[in-house]
Protein backbone atom coordinates (compact mmCIF):
# COMPACT_ATOMS: atom_id res chain seq x y z
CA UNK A 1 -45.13 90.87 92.70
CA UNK A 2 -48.33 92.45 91.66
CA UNK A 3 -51.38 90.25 91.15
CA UNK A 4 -51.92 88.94 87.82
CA UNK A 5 -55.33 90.38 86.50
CA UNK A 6 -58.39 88.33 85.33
CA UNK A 7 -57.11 88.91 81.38
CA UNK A 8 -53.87 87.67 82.07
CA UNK A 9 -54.89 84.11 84.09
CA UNK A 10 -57.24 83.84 81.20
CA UNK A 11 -54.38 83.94 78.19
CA UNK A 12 -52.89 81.06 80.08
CA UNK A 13 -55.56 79.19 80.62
CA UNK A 14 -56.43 79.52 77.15
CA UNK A 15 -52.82 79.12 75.60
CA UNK A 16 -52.77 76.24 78.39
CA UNK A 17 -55.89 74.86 76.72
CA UNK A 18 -55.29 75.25 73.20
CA UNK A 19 -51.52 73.58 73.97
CA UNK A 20 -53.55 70.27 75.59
CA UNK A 21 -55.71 70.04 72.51
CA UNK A 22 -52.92 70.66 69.85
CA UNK A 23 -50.44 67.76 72.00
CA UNK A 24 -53.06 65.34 72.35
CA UNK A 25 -54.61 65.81 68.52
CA UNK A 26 -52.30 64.26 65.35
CA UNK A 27 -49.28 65.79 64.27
CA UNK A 28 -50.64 66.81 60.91
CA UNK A 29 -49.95 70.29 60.29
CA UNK A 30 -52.58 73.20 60.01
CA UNK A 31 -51.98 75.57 57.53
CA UNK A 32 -51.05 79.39 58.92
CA UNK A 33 -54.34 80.75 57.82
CA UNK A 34 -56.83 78.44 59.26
CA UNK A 35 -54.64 78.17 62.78
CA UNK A 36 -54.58 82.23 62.64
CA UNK A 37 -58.31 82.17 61.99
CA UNK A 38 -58.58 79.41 65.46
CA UNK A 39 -56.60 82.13 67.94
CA UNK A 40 -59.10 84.88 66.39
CA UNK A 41 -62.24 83.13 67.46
CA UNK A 42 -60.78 81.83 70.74
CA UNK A 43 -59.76 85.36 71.51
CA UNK A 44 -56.54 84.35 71.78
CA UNK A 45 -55.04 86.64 69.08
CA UNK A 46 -56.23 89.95 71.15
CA UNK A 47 -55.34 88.67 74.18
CA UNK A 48 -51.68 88.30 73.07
CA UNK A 49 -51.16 92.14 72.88
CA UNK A 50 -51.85 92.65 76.84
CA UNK A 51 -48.86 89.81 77.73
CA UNK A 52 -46.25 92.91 77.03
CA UNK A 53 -47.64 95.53 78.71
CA UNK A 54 -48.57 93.10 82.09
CA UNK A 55 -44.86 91.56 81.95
CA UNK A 56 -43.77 95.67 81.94
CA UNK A 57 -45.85 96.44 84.44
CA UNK A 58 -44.51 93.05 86.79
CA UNK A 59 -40.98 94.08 85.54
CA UNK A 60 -41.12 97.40 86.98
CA UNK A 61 -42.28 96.05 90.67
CA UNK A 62 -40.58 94.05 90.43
CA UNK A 63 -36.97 96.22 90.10
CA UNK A 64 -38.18 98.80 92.37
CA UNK A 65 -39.03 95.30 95.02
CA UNK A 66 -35.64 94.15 94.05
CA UNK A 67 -33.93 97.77 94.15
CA UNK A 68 -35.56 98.80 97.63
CA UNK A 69 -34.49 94.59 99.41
CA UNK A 70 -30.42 95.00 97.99
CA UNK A 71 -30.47 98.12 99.32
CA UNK A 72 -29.74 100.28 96.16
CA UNK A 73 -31.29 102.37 93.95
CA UNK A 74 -32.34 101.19 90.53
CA UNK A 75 -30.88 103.76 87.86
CA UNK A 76 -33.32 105.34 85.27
CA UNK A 77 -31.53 103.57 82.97
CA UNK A 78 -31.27 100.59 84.14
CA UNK A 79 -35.10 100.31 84.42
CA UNK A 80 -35.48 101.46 80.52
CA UNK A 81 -33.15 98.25 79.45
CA UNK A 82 -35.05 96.07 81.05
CA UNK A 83 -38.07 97.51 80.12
CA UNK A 84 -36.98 97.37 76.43
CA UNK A 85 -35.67 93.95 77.00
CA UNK A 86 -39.40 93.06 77.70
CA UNK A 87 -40.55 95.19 75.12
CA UNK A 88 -38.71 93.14 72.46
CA UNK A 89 -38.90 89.66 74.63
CA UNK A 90 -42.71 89.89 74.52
CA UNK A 91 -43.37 91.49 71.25
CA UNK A 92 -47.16 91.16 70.15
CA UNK A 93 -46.20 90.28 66.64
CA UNK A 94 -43.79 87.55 67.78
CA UNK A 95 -45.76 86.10 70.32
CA UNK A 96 -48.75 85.91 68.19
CA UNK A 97 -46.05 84.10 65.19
CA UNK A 98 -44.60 81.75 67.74
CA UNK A 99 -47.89 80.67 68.95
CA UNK A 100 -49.33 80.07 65.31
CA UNK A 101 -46.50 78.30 64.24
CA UNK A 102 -46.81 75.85 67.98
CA UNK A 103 -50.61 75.26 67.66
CA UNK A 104 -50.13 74.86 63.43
CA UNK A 105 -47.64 72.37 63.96
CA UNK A 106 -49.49 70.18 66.45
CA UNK A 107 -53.18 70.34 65.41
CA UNK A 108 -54.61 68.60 63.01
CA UNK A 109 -56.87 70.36 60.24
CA UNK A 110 -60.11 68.54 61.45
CA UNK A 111 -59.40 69.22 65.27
CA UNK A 112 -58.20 72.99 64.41
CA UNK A 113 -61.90 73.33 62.38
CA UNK A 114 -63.69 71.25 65.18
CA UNK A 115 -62.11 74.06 67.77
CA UNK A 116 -62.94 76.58 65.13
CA UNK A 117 -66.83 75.69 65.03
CA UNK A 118 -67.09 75.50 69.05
CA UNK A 119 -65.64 79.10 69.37
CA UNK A 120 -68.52 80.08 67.26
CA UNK A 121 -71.12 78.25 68.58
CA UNK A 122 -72.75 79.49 70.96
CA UNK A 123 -71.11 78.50 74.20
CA UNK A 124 -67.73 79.57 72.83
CA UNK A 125 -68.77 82.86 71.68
CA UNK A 126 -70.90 83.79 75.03
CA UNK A 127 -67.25 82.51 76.87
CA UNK A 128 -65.74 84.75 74.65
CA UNK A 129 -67.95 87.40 75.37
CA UNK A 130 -67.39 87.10 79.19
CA UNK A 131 -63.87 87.09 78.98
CA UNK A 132 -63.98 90.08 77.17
CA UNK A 133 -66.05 92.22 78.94
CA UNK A 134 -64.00 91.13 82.41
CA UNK A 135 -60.84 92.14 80.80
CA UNK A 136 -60.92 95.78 82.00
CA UNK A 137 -62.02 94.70 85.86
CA UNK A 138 -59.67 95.05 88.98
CA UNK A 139 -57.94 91.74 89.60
CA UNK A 140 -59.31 91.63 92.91
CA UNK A 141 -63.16 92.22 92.20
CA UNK A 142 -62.90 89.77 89.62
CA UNK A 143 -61.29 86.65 92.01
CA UNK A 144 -64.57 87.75 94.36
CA UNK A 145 -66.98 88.11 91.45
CA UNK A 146 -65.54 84.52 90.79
CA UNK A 147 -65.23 83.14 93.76
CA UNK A 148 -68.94 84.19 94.79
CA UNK A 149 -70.33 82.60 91.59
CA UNK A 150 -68.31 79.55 92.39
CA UNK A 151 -69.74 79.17 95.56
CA UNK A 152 -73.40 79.05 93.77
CA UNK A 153 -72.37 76.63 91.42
CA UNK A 154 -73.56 72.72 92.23
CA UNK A 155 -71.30 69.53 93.33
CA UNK A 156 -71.49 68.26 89.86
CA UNK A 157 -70.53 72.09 88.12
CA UNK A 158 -67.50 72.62 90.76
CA UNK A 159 -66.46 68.91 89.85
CA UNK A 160 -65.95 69.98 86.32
CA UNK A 161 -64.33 73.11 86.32
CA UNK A 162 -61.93 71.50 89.52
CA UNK A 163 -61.28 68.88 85.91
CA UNK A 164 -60.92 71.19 83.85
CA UNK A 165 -58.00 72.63 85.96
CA UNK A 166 -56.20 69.49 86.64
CA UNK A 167 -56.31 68.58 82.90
CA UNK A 168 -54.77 71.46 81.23
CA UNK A 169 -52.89 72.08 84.59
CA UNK A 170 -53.93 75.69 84.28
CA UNK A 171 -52.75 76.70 88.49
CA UNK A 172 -49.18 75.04 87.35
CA UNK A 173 -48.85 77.04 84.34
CA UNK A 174 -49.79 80.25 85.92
CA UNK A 175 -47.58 79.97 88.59
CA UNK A 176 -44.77 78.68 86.95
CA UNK A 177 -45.09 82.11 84.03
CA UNK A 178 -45.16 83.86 87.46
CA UNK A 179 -42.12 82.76 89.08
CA UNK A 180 -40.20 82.04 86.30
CA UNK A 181 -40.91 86.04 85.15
CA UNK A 182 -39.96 86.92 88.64
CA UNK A 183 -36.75 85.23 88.82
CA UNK A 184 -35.43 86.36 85.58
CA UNK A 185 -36.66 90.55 85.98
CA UNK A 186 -34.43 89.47 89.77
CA UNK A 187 -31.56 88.35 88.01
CA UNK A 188 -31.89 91.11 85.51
CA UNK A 189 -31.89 93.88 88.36
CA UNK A 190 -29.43 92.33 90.20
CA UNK A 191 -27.11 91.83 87.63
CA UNK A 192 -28.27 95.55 86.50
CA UNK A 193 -27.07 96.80 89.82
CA UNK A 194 -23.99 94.60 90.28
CA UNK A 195 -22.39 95.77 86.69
CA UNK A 196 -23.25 99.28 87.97
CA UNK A 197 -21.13 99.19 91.40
């Protein structure tokens, strides 16, 4: 499975995030616009557009991974229905309306516009900034980059972020969109290969 890049661990930390907020807030609704206008400043609403093309990209490793260790060859066409089964499973419109409608029915108005405010303030916005700008960077050099500024970082800094992780159980997430992704593009190409034999 190829490693998931810096943009990618990001979206679900955030959607991890913004999930732990909205569950632990009131269950007053947000209206559509105001909850659109939250994923916007988070950065969440552009980030949603990369999840189909990544999931593609793990899709097809993963079938030629799965193809090469059962021994056959995954068909051209094969490959394009799953691909387009992605295509339409990870949709950016859809994803982006599923995820409104989640985070608007959890959040609360105030605690959508508090969330609203810190994206524009100025720690939000230079986060925002940061995770832009790394969006385009190898996986790799990124988990050194991060791992080297980590390293600088005090007791007290490495103590919060290490919270930060256990509270929105960001690791748990990740791994668990990885493997569930895995097994199911697995079960797709074997199922692919069985119908075909």
């Amino acid at each position: 499975m190829p490693a998931m890049n810096a943009r990618h661990r990001w979206l679900i930390g955030a959607v991890a995030l913004l999930l732990f907020f909205a569950y632990s807030l009131a269950h007053a609704k947000t209206d559509p616009a105001t909850t659109e206008q939250l994923m916007r400043k988070s950065g969440l609403w552009s980030a949603l557009k990369e999840v189909g093309p990544q999931i593609q990209q793990q899709i097809q490793a993963t079938v030629n991974q799965s193809a090469e260790s059962l021994g056959q060859r995954v068909t051209e066409s094969m490959g394009q229905r799953l691909t387009q089964a992605a295509e339409e499973a990870y949709e950016v419109n859809a994803l982006r309306n599923a995820t409104l409608e989640r985070i608007g029915q959890a959040a609360s108005p105030a605690h959508t516009r508090t969330l609203i405010d810190w994206f524009a303030g100025p720690l939000g916005s230079k986060i925002i900034r940061y995770e832009e700008a790394s969006g385009g960077l190898d996986p790799a050099i990124a988990q050194e980059h991060g791992s080297q500024e980590l390293a600088k970082a005090s007791p007290k800094r490495r103590a919060q972020l290490q919270r930060i992780i256990d509270l929105t159980q960001a690791a748990e997430l990740a791994t668990r969109v990885a493997i569930n992704t895995t097994i199911a593009i697995q079960v797709g190409a074997s199922t692919s290969l069985n119908t075909r034999a």
